[in-house]
Protein backbone atom coordinates (compact mmCIF):
# COMPACT_ATOMS: atom_id res chain seq x y z
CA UNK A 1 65.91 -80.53 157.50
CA UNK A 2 67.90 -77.88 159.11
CA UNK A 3 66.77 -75.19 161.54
CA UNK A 4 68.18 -72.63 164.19
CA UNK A 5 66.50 -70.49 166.91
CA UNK A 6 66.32 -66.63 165.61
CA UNK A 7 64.36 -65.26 167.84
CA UNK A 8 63.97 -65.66 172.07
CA UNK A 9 61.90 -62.53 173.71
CA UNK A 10 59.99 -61.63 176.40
CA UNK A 11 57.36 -59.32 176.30
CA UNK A 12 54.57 -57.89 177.82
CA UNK A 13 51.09 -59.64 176.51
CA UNK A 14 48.63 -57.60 179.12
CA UNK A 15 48.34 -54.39 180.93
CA UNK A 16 46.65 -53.68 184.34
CA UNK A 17 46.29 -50.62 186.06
CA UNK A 18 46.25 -50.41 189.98
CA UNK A 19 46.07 -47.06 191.58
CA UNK A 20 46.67 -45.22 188.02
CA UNK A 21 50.01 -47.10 187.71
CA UNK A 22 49.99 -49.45 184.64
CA UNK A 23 52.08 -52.64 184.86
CA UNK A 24 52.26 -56.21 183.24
CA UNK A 25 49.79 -58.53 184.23
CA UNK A 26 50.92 -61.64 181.74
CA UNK A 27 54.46 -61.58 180.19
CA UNK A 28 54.96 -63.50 176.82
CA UNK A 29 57.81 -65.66 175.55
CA UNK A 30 58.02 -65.83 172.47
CA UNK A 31 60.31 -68.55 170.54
CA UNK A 32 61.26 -68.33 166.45
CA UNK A 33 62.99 -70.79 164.42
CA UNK A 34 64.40 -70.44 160.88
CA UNK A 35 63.67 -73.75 159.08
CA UNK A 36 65.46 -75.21 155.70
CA UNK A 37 63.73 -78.46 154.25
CA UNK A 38 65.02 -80.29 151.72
CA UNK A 39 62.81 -83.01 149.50
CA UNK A 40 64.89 -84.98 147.62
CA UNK A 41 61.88 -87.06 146.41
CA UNK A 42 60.44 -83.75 144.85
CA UNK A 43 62.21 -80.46 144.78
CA UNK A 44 59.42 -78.27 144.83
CA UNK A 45 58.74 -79.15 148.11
CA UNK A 46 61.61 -77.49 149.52
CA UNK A 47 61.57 -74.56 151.25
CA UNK A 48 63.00 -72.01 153.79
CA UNK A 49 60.61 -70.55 156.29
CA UNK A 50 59.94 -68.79 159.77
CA UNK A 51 57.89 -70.26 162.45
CA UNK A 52 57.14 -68.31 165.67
CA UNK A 53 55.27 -69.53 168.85
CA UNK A 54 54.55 -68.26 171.54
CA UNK A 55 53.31 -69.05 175.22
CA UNK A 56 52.45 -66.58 178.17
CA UNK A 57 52.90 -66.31 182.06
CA UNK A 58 52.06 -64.12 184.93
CA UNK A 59 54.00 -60.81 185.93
CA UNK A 60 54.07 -62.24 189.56
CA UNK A 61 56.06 -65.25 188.29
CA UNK A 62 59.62 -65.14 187.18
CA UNK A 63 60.79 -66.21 183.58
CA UNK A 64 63.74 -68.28 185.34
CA UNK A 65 60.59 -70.11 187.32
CA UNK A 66 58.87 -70.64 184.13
CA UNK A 67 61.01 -71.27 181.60
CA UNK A 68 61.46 -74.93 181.74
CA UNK A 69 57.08 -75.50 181.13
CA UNK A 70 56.94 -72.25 178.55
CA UNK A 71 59.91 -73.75 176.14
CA UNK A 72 58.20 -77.15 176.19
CA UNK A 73 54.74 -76.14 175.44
CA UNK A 74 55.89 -73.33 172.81
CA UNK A 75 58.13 -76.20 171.55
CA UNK A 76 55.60 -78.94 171.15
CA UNK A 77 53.33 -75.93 169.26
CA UNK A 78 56.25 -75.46 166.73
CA UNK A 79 56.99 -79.00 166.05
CA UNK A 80 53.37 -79.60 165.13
CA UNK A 81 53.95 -76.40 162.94
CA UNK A 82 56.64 -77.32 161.21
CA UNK A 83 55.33 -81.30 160.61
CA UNK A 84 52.29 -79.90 159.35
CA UNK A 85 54.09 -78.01 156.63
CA UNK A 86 56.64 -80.31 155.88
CA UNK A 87 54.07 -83.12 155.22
CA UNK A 88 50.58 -81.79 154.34
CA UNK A 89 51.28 -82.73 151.05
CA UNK A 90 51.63 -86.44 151.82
């Protein structure tokens, strides 16, 4: 198994408006990886695929503040992902 990070963003996940301003009321970070697995039991269980997670925070807090909690829950969400697909067949 090989994989890389492809994707890191942060985006907006909810709106609020105060006063007839709108602004961000949760932020998102959102975390893709590019897998490659390799069966060499059984070949046509290879594959190549993208799996994207993601795990959101509040406007008031910064990403730097958050970063360390988001990566490891968004992390432990993609690991489950990716064992899931690489051994459902088991």
């Amino acid at each position: 198994m090989t994989g890389k990070i492809t994707g890191y963003a942060i985006a907006p996940a909810a709106v609020s408006s105060v006063g007839g301003q709108s602004a961000a009321a949760i932020n998102r970070l959102s975390i893709t990886v590019q897998v490659s697995f390799i069966n060499t039991q059984n070949p046509k269980q290879d594959f190549e695929q993208s799996f994207s997670q993601f795990a959101d925070f509040p406007a008031t807090s910064t990403l730097s503040s958050e970063e360390g909690r988001l990566t490891r829950e968004i992390q432990d969400k993609l690991t489950q992902d990716i064992f899931n697909r690489c051994f459902s067949n088991w």
